[in-house]
C-alpha atoms as a PDB file:
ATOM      1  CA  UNK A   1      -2.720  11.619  -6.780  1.00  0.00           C
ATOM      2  CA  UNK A   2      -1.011  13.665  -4.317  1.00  0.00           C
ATOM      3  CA  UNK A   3      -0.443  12.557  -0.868  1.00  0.00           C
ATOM      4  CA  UNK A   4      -1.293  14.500   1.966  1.00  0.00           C
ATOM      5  CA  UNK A   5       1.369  15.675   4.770  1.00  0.00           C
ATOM      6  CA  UNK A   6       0.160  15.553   8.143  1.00  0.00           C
ATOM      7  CA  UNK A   7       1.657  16.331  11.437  1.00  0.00           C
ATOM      8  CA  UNK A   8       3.028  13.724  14.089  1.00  0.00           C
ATOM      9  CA  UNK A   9       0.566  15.062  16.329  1.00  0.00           C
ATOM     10  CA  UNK A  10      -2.140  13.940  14.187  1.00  0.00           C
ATOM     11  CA  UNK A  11      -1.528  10.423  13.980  1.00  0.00           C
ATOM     12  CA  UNK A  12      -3.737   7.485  14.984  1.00  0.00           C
ATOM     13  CA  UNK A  13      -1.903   4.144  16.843  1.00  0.00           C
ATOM     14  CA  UNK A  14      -2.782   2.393  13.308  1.00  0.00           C
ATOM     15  CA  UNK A  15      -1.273   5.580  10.920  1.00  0.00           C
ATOM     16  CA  UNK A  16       1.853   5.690  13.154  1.00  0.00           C
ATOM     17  CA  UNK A  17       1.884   1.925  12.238  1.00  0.00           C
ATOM     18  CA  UNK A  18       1.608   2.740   9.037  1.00  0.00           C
ATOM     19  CA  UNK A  19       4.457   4.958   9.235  1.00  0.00           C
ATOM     20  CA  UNK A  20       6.914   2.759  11.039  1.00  0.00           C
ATOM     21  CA  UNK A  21       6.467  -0.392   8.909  1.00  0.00           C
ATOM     22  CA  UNK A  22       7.237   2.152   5.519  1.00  0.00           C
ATOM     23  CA  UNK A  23      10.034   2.823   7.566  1.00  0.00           C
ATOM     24  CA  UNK A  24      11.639  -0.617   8.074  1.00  0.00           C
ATOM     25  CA  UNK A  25      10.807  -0.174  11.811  1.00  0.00           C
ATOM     26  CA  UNK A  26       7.724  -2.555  11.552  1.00  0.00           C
ATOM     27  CA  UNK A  27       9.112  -4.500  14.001  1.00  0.00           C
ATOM     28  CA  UNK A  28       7.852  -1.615  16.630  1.00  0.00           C
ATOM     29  CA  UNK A  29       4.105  -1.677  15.205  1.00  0.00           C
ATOM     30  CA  UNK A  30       2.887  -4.315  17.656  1.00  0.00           C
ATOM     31  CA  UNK A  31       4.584  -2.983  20.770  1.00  0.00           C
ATOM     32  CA  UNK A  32       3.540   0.205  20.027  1.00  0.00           C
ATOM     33  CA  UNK A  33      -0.258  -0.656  18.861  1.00  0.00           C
ATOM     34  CA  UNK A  34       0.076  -3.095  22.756  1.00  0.00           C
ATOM     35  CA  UNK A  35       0.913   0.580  24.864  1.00  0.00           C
ATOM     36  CA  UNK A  36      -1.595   2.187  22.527  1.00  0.00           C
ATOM     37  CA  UNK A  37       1.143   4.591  21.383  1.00  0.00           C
ATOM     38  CA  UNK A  38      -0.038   7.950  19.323  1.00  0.00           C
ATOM     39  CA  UNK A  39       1.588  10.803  17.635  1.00  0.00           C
ATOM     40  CA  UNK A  40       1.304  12.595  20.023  1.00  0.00           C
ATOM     41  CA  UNK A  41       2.973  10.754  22.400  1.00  0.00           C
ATOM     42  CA  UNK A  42       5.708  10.439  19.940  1.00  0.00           C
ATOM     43  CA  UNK A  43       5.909  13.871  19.209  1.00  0.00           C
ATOM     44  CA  UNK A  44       6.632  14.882  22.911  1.00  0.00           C
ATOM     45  CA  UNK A  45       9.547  12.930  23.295  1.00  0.00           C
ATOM     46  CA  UNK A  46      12.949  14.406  23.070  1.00  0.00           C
ATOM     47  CA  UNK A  47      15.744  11.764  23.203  1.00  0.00           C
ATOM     48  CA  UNK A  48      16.462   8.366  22.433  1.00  0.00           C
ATOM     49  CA  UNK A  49      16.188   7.425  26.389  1.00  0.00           C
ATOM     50  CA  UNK A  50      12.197   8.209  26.339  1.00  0.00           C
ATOM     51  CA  UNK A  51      11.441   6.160  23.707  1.00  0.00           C
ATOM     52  CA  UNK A  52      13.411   2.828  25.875  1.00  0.00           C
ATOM     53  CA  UNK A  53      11.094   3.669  28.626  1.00  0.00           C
ATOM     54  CA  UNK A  54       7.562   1.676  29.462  1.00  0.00           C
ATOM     55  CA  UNK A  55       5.255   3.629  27.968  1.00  0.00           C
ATOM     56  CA  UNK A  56       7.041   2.720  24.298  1.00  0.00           C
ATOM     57  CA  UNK A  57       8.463  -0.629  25.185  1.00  0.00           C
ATOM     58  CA  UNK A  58      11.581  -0.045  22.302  1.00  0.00           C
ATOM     59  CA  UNK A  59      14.308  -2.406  23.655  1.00  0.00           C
ATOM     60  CA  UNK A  60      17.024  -1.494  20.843  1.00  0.00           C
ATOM     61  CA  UNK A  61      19.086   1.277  21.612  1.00  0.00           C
ATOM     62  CA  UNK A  62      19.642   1.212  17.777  1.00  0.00           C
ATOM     63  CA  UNK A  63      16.375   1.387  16.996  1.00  0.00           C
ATOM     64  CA  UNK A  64      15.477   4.230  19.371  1.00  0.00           C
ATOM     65  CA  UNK A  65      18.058   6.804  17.938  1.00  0.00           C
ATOM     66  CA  UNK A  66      17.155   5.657  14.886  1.00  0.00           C
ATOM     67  CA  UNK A  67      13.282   6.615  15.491  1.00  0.00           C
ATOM     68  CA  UNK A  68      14.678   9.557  17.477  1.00  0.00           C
ATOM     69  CA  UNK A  69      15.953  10.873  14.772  1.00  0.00           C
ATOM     70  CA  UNK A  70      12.726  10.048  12.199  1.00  0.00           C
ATOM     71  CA  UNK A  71      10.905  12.246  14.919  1.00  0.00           C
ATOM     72  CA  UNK A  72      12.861  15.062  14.611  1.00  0.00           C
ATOM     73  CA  UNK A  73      12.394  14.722  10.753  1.00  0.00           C
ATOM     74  CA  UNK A  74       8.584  14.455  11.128  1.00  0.00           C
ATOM     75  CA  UNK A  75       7.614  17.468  12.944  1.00  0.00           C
ATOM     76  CA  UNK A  76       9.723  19.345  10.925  1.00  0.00           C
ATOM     77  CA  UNK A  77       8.138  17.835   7.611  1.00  0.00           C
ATOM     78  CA  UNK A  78       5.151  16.173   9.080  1.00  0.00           C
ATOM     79  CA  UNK A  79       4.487  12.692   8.001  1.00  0.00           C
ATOM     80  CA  UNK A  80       3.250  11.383   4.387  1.00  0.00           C
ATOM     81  CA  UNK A  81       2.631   8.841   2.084  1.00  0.00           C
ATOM     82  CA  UNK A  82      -0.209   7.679   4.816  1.00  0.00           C
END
């Protein structure tokens, strides 16, 4: 079965879940499902500073270059194994 690529843009609060937790980041699922955080609020940001601020509610600075950086990889890949 192959699995579909799709973009950042495209993703639901519960997909971008789905995402993070493959990741290891699963620790940001509930905080981000709370703010009602999509794709394509994701997809706009463009450093590791946006993601600390109170529309994402990500408190490690770790974990927000680290996600920062898995953004950058998804819109140039897009997102699979959804």
């Amino acid at each position: 079965t192959s699995i579909a690529t799709r973009s950042l843009k495209s993703l639901s609060v519960e997909e971008l879940g789905r995402a993070l937790a493959a990741l290891g980041l699963g620790s940001l699922v509930s905080a981000f499902a709370e703010k009602g955080v999509t794709g394509i609020l994701l997809s706009n940001c463009e450093e590791a500073a946006d993601l600390m601020s109170e529309d994402f509610g990500v408190t490690s600075k770790v974990k927000a270059r680290t996600l920062m950086e898995q953004i950058e990889e998804w819109r140039e890949t897009g997102v699979s194994g959804l």
